[in-house]
C-alpha atoms as a PDB file:
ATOM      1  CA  UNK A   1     174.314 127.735 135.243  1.00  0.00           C
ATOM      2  CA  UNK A   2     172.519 124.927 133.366  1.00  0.00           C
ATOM      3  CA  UNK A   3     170.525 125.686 130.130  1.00  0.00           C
ATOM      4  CA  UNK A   4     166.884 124.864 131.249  1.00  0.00           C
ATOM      5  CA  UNK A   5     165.265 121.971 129.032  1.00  0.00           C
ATOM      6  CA  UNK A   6     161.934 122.236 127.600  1.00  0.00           C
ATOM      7  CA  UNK A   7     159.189 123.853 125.664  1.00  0.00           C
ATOM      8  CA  UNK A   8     158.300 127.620 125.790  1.00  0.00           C
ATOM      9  CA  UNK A   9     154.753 128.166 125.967  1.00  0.00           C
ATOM     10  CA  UNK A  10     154.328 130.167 122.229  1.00  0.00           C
ATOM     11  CA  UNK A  11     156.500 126.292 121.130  1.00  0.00           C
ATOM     12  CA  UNK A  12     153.658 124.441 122.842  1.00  0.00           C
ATOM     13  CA  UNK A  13     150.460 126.621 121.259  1.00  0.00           C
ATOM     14  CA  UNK A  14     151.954 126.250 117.760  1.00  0.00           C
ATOM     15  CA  UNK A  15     152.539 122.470 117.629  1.00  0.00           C
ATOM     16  CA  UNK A  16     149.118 122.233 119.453  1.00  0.00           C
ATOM     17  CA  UNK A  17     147.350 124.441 116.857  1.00  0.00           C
ATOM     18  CA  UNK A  18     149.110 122.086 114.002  1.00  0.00           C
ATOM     19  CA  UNK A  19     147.812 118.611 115.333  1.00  0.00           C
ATOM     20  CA  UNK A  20     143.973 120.469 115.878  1.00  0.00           C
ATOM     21  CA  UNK A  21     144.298 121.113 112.877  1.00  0.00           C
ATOM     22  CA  UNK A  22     145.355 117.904 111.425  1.00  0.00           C
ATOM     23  CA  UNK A  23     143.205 116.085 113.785  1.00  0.00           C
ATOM     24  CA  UNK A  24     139.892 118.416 112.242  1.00  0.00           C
ATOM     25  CA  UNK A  25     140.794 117.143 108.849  1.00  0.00           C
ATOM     26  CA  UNK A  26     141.113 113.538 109.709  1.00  0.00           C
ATOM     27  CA  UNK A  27     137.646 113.496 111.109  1.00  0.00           C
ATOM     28  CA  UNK A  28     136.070 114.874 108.006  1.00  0.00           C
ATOM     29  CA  UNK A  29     137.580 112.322 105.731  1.00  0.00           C
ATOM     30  CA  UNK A  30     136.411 109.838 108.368  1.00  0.00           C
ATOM     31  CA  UNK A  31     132.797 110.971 108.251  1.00  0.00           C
ATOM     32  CA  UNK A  32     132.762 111.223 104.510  1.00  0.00           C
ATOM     33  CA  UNK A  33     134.058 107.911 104.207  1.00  0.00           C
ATOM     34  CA  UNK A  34     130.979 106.647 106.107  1.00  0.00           C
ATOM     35  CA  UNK A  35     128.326 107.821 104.297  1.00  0.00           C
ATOM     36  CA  UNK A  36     129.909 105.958 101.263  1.00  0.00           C
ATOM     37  CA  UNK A  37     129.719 103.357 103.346  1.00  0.00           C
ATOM     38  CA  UNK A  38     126.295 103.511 104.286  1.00  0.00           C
ATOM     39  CA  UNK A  39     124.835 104.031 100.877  1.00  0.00           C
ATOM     40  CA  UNK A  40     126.735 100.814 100.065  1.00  0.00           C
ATOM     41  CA  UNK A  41     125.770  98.833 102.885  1.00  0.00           C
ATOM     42  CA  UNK A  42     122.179 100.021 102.513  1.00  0.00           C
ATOM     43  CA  UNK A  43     122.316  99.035  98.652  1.00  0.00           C
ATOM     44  CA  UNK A  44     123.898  95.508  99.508  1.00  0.00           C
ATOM     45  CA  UNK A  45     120.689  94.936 101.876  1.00  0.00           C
ATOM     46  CA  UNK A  46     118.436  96.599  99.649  1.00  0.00           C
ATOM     47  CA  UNK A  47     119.298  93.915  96.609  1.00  0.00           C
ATOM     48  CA  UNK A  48     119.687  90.609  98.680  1.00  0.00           C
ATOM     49  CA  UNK A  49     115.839  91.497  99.923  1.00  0.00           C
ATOM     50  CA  UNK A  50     114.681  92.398  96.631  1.00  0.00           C
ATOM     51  CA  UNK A  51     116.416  89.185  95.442  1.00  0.00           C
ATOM     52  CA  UNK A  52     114.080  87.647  98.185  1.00  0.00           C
ATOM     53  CA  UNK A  53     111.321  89.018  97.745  1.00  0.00           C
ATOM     54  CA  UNK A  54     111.432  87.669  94.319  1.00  0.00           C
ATOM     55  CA  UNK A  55     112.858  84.186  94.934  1.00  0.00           C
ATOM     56  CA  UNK A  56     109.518  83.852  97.140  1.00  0.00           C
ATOM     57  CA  UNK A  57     107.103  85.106  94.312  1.00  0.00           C
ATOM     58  CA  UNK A  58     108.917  82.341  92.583  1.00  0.00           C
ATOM     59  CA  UNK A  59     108.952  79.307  94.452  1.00  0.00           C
ATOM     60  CA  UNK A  60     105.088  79.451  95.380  1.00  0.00           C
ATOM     61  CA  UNK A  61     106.322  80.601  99.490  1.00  0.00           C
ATOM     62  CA  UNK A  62     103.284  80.549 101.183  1.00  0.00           C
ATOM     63  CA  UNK A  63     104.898  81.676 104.964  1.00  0.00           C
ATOM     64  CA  UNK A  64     102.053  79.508 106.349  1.00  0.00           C
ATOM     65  CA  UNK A  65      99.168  80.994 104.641  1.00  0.00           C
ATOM     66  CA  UNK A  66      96.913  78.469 102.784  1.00  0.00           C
ATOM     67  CA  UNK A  67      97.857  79.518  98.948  1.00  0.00           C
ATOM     68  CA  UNK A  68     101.058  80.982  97.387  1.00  0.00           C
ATOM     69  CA  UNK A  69     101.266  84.795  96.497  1.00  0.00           C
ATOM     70  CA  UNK A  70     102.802  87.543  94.395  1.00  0.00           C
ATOM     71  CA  UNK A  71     105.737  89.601  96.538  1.00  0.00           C
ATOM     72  CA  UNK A  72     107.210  93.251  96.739  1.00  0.00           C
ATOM     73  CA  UNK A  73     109.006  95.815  97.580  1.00  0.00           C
ATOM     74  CA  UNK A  74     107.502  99.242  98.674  1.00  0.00           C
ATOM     75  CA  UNK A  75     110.455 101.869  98.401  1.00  0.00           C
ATOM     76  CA  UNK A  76     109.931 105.284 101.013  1.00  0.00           C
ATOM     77  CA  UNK A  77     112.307 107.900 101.036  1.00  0.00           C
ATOM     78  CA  UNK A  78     113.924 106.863 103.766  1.00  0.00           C
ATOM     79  CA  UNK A  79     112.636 103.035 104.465  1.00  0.00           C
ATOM     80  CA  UNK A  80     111.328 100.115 102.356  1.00  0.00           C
ATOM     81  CA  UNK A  81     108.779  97.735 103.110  1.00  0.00           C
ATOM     82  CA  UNK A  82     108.791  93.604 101.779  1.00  0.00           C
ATOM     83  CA  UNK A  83     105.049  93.016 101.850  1.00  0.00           C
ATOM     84  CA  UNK A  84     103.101  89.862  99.761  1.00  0.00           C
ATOM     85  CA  UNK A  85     100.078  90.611  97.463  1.00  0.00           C
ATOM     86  CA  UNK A  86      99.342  92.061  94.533  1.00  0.00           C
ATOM     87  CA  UNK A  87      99.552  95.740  96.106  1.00  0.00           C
ATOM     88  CA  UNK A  88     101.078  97.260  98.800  1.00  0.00           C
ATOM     89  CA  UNK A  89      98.741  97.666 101.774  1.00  0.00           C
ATOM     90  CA  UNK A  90     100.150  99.635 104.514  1.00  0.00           C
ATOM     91  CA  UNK A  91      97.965  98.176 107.230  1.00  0.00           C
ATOM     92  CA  UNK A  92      98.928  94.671 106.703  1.00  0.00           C
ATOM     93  CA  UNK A  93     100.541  92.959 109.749  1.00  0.00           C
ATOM     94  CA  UNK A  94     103.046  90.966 107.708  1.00  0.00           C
ATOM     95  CA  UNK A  95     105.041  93.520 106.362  1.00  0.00           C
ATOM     96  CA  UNK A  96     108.449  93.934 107.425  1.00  0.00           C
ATOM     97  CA  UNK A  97     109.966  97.303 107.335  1.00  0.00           C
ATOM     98  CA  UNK A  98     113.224  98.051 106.655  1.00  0.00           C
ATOM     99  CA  UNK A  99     114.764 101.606 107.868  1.00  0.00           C
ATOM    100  CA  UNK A 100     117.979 103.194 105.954  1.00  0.00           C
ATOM    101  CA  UNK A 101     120.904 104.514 107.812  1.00  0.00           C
ATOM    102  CA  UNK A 102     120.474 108.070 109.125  1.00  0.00           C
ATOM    103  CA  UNK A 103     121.444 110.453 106.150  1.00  0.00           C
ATOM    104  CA  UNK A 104     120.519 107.744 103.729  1.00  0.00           C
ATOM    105  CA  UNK A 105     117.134 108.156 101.015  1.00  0.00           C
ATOM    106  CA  UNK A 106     115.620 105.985  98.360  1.00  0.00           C
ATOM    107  CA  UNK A 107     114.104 107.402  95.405  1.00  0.00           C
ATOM    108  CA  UNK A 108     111.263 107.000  93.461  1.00  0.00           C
ATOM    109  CA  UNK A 109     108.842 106.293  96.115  1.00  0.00           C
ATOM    110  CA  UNK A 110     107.329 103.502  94.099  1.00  0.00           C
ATOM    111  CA  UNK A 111     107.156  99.435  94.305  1.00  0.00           C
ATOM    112  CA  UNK A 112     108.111  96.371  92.824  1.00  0.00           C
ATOM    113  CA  UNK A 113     106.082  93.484  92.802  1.00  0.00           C
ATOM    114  CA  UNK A 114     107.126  89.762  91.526  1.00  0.00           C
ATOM    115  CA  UNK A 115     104.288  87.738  89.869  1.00  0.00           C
ATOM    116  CA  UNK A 116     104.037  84.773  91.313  1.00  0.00           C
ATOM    117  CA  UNK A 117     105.729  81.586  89.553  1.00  0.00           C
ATOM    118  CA  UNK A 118     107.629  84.042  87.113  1.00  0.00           C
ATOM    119  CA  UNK A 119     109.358  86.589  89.097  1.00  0.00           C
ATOM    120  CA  UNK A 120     108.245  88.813  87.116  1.00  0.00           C
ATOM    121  CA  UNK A 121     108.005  92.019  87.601  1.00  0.00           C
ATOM    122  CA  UNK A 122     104.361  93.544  87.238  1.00  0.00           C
ATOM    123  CA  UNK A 123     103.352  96.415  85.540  1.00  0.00           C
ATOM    124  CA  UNK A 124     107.139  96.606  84.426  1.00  0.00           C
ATOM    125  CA  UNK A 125     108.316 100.239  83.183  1.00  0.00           C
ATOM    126  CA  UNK A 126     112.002 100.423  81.327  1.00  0.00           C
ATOM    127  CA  UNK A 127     111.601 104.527  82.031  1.00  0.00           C
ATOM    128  CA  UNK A 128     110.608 104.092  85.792  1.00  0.00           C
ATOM    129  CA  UNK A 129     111.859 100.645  87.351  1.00  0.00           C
ATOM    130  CA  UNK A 130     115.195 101.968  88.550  1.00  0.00           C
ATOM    131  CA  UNK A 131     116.357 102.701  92.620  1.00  0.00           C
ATOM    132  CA  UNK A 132     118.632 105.732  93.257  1.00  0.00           C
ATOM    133  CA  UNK A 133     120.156 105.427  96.855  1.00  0.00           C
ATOM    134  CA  UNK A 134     122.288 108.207  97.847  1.00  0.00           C
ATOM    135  CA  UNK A 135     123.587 110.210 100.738  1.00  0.00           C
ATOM    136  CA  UNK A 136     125.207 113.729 100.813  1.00  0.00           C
ATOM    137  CA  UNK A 137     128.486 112.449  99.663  1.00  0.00           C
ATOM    138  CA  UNK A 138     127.449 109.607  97.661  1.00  0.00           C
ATOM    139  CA  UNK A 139     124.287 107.838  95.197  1.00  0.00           C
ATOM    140  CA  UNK A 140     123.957 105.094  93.298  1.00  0.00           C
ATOM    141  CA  UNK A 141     121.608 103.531  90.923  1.00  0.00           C
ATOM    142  CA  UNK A 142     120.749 100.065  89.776  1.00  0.00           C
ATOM    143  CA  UNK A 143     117.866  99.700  87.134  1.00  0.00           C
ATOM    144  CA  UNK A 144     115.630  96.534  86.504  1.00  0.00           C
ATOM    145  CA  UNK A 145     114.907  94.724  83.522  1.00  0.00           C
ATOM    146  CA  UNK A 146     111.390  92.783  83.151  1.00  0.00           C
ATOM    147  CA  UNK A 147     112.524  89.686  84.648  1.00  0.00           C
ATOM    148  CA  UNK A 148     113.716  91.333  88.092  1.00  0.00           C
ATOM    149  CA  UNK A 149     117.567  91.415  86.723  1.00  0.00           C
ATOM    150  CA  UNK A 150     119.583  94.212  87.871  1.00  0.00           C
ATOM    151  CA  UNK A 151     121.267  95.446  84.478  1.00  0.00           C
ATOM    152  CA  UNK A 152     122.789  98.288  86.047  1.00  0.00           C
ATOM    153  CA  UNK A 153     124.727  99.001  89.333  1.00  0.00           C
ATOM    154  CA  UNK A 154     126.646 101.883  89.578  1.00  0.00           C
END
């Protein structure tokens, strides 16, 4: 008589078992490595349209209305807001909002505004003009100096 090839069944549940469990463990690296991601990501954006924001308070950008005008950033926990003015008005038309990844939350709720010509930044606070973006897994903070220069990023 031959000697049958192949698994027995308790063979098969055990090596099954092993890669569930291997493949479980994969998956939560995976998913931990994206919210890093999206808190970088969502910083990366965040800067370049502060940067913007400010380059337009500086160069006079009128976006077709008849006189040049301060810029800002209104920071939500979970969206931001580029508006133009001296205030944030929530109302206003023009403003383009910005949502964060799911998972992802700003902190203070607070704004920024450029002065116009300058760059500026208005009513400027050493104490309070700082952005903390973070996640479950992950945060980060840059802070502000007067002139609208990130002096720290981590």
């Amino acid at each position: 008589m031959k000697p049958r090839r192949g698994f027995t069944l308790p063979e098969l549940i055990i090596v099954m078992g092993i890669l569930a469990v291997l493949f479980g463990l994969v998956s939560l690296g995976l998913l931990g490595g994206q919210h890093q991601l999206s808190v970088a990501s969502s910083l990366s954006q965040l800067v370049a349209d502060v940067k913007l924001q400010q380059s337009k308070a500086m160069w006079g950008d009128t976006e077709g209305r008849d006189s040049a005008d301060s810029y800002g950033v209104y920071l939500n926990s979970n969206q931001y807001i580029l508006f133009h003015g001296s205030a944030y008005s929530a109302g206003n038309p023009d403003n383009v909002v910005i949502d964060l990844d799911s998972g992802v939350t700003l902190s203070p709720t607070q704004s920024f505004i450029f002065a116009k010509g300058s760059g500026e930044i208005i009513g400027y606070d050493a104490n309070t003009d700082t952005i903390t973006i973070s996640s479950p897994s992950d945060s980060k903070t840059i802070e502000f100096n007067q002139y609208g220069v990130i002096v720290r990023n981590d």
